[in-house]
Protein backbone atom coordinates (compact mmCIF):
# COMPACT_ATOMS: atom_id res chain seq x y z
CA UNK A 1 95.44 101.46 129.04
CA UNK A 2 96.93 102.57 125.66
CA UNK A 3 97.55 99.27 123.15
CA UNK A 4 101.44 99.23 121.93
CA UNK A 5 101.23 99.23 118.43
CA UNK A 6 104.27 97.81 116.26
CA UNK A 7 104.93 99.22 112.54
CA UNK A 8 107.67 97.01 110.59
CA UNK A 9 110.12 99.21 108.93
CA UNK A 10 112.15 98.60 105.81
CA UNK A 11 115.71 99.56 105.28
CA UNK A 12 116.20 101.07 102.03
CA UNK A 13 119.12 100.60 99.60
CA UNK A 14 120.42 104.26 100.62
CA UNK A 15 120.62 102.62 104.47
CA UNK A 16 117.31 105.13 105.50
CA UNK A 17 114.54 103.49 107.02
CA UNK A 18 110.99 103.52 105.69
CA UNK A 19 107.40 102.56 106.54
CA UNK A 20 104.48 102.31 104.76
CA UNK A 21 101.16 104.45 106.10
CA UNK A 22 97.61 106.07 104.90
CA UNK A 23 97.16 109.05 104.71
CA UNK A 24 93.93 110.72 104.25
CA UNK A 25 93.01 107.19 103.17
CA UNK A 26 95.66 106.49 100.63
CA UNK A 27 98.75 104.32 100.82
CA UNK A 28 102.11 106.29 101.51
CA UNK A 29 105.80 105.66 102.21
CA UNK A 30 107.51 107.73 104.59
CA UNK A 31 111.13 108.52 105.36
CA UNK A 32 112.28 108.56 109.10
CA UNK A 33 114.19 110.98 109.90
CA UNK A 34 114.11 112.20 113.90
CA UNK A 35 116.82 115.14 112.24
CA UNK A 36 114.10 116.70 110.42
CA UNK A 37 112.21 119.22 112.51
CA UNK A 38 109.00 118.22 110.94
CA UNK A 39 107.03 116.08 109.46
CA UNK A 40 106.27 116.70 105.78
CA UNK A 41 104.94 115.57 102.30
CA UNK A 42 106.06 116.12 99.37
CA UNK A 43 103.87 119.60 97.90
CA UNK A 44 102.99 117.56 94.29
CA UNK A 45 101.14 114.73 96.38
CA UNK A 46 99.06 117.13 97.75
CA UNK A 47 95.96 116.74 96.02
CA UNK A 48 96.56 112.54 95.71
CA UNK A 49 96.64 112.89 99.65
CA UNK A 50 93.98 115.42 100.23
CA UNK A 51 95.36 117.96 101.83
CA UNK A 52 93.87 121.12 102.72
CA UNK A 53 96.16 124.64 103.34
CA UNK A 54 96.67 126.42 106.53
CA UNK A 55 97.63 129.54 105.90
CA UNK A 56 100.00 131.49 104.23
CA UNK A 57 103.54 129.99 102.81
CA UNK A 58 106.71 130.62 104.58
CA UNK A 59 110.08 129.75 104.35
CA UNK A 60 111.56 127.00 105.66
CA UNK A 61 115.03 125.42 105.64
CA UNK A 62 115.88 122.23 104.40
CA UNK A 63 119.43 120.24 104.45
CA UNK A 64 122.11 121.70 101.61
CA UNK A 65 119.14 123.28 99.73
CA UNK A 66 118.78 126.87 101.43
CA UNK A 67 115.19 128.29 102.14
CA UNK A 68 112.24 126.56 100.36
CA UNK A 69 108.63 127.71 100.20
CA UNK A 70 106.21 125.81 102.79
CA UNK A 71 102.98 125.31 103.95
CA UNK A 72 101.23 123.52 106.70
CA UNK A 73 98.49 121.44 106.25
CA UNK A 74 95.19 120.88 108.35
CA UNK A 75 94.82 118.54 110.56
CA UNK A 76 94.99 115.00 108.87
CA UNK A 77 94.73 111.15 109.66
CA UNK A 78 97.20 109.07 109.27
CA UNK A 79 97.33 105.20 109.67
CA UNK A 80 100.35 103.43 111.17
CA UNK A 81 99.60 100.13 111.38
CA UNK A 82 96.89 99.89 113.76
CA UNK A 83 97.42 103.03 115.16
CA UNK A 84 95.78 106.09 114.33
CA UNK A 85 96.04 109.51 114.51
CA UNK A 86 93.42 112.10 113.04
CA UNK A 87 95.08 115.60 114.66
CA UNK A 88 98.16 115.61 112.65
CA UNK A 89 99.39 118.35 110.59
CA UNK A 90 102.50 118.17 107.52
CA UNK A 91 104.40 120.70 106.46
CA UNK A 92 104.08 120.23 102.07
CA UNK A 93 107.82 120.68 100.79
CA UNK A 94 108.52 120.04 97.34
CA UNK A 95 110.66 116.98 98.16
CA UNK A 96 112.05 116.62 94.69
CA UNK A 97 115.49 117.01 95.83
CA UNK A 98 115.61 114.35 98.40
CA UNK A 99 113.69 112.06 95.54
CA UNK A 100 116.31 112.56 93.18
CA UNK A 101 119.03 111.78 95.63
CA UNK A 102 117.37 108.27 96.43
CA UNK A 103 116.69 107.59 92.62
CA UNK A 104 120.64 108.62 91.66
CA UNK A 105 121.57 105.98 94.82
CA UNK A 106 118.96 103.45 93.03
CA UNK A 107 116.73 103.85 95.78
CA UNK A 108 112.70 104.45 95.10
CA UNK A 109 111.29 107.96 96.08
CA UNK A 110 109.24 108.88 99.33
CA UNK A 111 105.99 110.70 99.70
CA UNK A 112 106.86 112.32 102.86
CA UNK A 113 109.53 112.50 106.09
CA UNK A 114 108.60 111.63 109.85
CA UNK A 115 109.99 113.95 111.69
CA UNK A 116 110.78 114.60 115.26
CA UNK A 117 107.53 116.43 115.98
CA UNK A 118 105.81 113.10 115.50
CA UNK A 119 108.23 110.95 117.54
CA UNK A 120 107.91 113.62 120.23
CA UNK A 121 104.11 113.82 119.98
CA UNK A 122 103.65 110.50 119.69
CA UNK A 123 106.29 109.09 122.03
CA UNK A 124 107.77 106.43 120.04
CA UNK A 125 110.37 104.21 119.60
CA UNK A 126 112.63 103.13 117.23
CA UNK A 127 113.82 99.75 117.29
CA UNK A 128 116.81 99.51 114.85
CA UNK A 129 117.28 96.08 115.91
CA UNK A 130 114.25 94.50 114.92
CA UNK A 131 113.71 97.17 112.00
CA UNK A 132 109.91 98.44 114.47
CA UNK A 133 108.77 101.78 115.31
CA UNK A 134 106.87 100.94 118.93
CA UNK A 135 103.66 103.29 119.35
């Protein structure tokens, strides 16, 4: 039987929810976002996270900022609390835009987005309530 595993989220001055992770080893904060397609991290934190190409770029589309250049990552571990998954791929983005946003609403910049692919993958829930993601 799988354990339930509860990650405490934080709600951000900009009303966005956040949670704090590893990946690769190293401490990250993550948006949630179940709007974004994908998951991603931001393309300058790639080498601080470890993160090895998969491919060729492509373009991708991002909200109000037309097509950006992407690429997926390898497979990955990443730490939520005490669960754990080691098969998961990001897409890097240069997030700069959705830094500067948070910054300008006196908010503190993210490392990377959850997207829907992990709450799909992963099945999870989102307590807004008690401010949990339920693994």
């Amino acid at each position: 039987m799988k354990k339930i595993t509860f990650v405490r989220l934080k709600l951000s001055k900009t009303n966005h929810l956040l949670c704090k992770a590893r990946l690769n080893g190293t401490a990250a904060v993550l948006l949630i976002d179940t709007g974004a397609s994908s998951s991603c991290i931001h393309s300058a934190l790639q080498e601080q996270f470890n993160l090895e190409i998969n491919g060729k770029s492509f373009d991708a589309a991002g909200a109000g900022e037309g097509k950006m250049k992407a690429t997926q990552t390898k497979k990955c571990a990443l730490h939520l609390g005490r669960h754990r998954m080691e098969d998961l791929a990001f897409i890097l983005l240069d997030l700069t835009h959705v830094n500067q946003t948070l910054l300008t609403q006196g908010a503190h910049p993210v490392d990377g987005i959850l997207g829907a692919d992990f709450f799909i993958q992963n099945k999870v829930v989102i307590d807004y309530g008690k401010r949990k993601l339920i693994l």
